[in-house]
Protein backbone atom coordinates (compact mmCIF):
# COMPACT_ATOMS: atom_id res chain seq x y z
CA UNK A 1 16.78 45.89 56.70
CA UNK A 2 15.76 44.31 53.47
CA UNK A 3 11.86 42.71 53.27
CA UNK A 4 11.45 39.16 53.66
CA UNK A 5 11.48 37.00 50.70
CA UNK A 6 8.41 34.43 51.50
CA UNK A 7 8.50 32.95 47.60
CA UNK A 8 11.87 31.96 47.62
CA UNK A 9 11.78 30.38 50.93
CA UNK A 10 8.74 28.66 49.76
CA UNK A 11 10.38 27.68 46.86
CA UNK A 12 12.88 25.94 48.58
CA UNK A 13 10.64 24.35 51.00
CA UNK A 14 7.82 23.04 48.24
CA UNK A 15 10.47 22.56 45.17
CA UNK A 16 8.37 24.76 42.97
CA UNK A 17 7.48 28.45 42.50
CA UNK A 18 4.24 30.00 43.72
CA UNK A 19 1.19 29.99 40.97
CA UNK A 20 -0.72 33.31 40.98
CA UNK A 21 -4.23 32.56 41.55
CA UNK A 22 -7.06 35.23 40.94
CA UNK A 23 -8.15 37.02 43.69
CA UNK A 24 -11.09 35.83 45.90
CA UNK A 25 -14.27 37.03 45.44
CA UNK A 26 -14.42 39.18 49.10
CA UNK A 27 -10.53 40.16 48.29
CA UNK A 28 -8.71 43.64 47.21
CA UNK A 29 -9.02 43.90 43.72
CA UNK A 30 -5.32 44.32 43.21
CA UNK A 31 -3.33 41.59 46.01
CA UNK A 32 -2.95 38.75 44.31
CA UNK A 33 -2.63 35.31 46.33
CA UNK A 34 0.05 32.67 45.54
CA UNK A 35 -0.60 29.18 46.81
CA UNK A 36 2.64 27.09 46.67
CA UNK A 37 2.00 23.79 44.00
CA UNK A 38 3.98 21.41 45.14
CA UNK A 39 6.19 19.63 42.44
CA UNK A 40 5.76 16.02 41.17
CA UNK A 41 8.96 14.80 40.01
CA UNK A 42 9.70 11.78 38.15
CA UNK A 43 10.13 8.34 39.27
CA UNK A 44 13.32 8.41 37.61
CA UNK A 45 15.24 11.20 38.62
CA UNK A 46 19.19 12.21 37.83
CA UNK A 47 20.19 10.79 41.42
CA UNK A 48 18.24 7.39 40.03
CA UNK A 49 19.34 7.73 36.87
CA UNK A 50 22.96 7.72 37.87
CA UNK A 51 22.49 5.07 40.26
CA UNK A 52 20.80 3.03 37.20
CA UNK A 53 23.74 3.57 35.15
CA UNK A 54 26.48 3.00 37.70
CA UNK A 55 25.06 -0.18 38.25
CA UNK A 56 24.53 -1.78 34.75
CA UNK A 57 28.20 -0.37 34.43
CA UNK A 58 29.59 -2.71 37.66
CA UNK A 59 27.55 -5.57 35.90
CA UNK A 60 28.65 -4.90 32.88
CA UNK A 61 32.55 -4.73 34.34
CA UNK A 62 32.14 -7.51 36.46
CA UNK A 63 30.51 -9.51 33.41
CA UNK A 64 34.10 -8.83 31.53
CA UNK A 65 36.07 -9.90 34.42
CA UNK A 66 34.08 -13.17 34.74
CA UNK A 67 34.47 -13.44 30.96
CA UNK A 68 38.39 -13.02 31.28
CA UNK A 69 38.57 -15.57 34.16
CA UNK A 70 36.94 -17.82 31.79
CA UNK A 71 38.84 -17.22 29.07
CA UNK A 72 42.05 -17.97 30.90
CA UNK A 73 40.74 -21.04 32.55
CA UNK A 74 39.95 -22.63 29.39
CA UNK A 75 43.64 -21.90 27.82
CA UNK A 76 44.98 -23.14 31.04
CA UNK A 77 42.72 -26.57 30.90
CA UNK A 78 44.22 -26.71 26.69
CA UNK A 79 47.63 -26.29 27.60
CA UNK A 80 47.32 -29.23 30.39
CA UNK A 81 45.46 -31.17 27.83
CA UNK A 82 48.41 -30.65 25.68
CA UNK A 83 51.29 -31.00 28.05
CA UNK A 84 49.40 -34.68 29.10
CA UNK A 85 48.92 -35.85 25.27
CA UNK A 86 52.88 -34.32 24.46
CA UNK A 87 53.79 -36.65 27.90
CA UNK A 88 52.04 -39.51 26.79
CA UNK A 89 53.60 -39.71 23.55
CA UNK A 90 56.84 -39.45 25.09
CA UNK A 91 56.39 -41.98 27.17
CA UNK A 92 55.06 -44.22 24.41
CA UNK A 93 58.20 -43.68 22.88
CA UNK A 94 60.68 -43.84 25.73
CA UNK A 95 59.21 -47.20 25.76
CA UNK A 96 59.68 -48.01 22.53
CA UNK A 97 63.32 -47.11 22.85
CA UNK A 98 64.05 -49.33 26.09
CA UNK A 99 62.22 -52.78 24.46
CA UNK A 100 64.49 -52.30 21.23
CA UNK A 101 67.49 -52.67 23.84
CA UNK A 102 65.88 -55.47 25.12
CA UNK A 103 65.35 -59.23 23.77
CA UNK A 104 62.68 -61.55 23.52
CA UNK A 105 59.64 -59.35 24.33
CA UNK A 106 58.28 -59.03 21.00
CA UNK A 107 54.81 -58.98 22.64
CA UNK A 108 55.37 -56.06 24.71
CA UNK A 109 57.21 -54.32 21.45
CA UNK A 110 53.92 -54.55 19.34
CA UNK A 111 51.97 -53.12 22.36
CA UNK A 112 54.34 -50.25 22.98
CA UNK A 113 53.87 -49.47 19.09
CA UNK A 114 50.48 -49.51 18.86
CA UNK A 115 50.29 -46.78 21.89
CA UNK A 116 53.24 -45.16 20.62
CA UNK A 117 50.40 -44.38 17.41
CA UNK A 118 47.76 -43.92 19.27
CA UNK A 119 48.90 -41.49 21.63
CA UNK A 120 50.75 -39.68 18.14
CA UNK A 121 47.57 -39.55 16.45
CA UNK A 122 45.55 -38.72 19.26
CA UNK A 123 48.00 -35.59 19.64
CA UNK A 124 47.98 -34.66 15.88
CA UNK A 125 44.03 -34.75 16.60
CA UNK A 126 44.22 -32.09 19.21
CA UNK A 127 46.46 -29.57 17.36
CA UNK A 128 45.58 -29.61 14.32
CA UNK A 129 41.46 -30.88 14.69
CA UNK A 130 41.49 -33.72 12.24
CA UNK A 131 42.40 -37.15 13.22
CA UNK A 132 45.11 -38.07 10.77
CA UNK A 133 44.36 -41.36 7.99
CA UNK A 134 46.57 -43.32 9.26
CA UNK A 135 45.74 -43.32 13.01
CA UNK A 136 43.97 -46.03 14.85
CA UNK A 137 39.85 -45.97 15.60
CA UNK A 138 39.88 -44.04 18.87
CA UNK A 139 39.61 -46.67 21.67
CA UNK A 140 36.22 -46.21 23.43
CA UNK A 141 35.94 -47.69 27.47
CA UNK A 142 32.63 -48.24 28.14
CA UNK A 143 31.41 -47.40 31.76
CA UNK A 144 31.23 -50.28 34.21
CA UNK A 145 29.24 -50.02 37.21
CA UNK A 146 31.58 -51.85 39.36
CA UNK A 147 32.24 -54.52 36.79
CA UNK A 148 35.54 -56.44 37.35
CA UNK A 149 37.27 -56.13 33.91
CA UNK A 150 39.49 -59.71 34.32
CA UNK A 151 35.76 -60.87 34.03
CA UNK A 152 34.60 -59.29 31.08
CA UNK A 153 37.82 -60.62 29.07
CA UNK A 154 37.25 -64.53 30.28
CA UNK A 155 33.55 -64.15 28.70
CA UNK A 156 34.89 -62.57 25.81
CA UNK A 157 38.06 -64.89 25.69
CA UNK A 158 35.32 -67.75 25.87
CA UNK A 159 33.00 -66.25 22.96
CA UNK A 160 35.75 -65.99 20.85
CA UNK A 161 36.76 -69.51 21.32
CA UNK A 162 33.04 -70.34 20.56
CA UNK A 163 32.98 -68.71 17.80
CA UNK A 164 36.37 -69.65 16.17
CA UNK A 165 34.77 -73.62 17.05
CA UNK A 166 31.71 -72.52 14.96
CA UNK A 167 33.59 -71.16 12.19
CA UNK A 168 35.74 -74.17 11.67
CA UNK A 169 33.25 -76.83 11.46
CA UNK A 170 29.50 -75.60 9.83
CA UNK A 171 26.42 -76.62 10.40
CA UNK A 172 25.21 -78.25 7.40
């Protein structure tokens, strides 16, 4: 039967291979004595390592898969916006078309116009990114906080009538 190997199975049991040390001072002159060293490895080993890079990886995947989602939420928000302006101007104009068969609402004919334009230019704006010349300053609502708006056009129904009176007749 073959001798024992005691290095390798130290090897395996430390993780390094025995040092030869000189002999002791009361020792044979020729054994030699091996004392295992045991081996410091690094914090960052290939089982970390890989572990390190498989997860930056799943960010970095999951990172492009967010960015995708994104991506196609935004064109689906644009083509909405630009179904709604395209509906809007047909509207505007199915309008228009159904006051010309009618007569006597002249009123309602000038309205129907002027939002016929607006909602053109305000769809020109969106595809092409300029507002055309011709188009009508956007109309801007300011925010009420709970403000009845059949009040705010009385007071400025009645400043306009004020100021009309003060135009026609001056001061001095």
């Amino acid at each position: 039967m073959p001798k024992r190997n005691r290095t390798k199975e130290q090897r395996k049991q430390y993780g390094s291979s025995p040092v030869a040390q000189p002999p002791a001072a009361g020792a044979a002159t020729g054994a030699v004595a091996v004392v295992p060293t045991p081996v410091v490895r690094p914090v960052d080993d290939e089982v970390t390592r890989a572990a390190k890079m498989f997860s930056e990886s799943l960010r970095a995947h999951e990172a492009a898969d967010q960015a995708k989602r994104d991506e196609a939420r935004a064109e689906t928000e644009l083509m909405l916006q630009h179904e709604t302006l395209r509906a809007n101007k047909q509207r505007a104009a199915d309008l228009i078309k159904y006051l010309r068969g009618q007569s006597g609402s002249r009123g309602r004919m000038i309205e129907a116009e002027a939002a016929y334009r607006l909602a053109l230019a305000e769809l020109q704006q969106f595809e092409t990114g300029e507002r055309p010349h011709w188009a009508p300053a956007p109309v801007v609502e300011p925010a009420d906080s709970g403000a009845d708006s059949s009040t705010d056009f009385e007071i400025d129904a009645g400043e306009s009538a004020v100021d009309e009176g003060d135009s026609a007749s001056s001061p001095e």
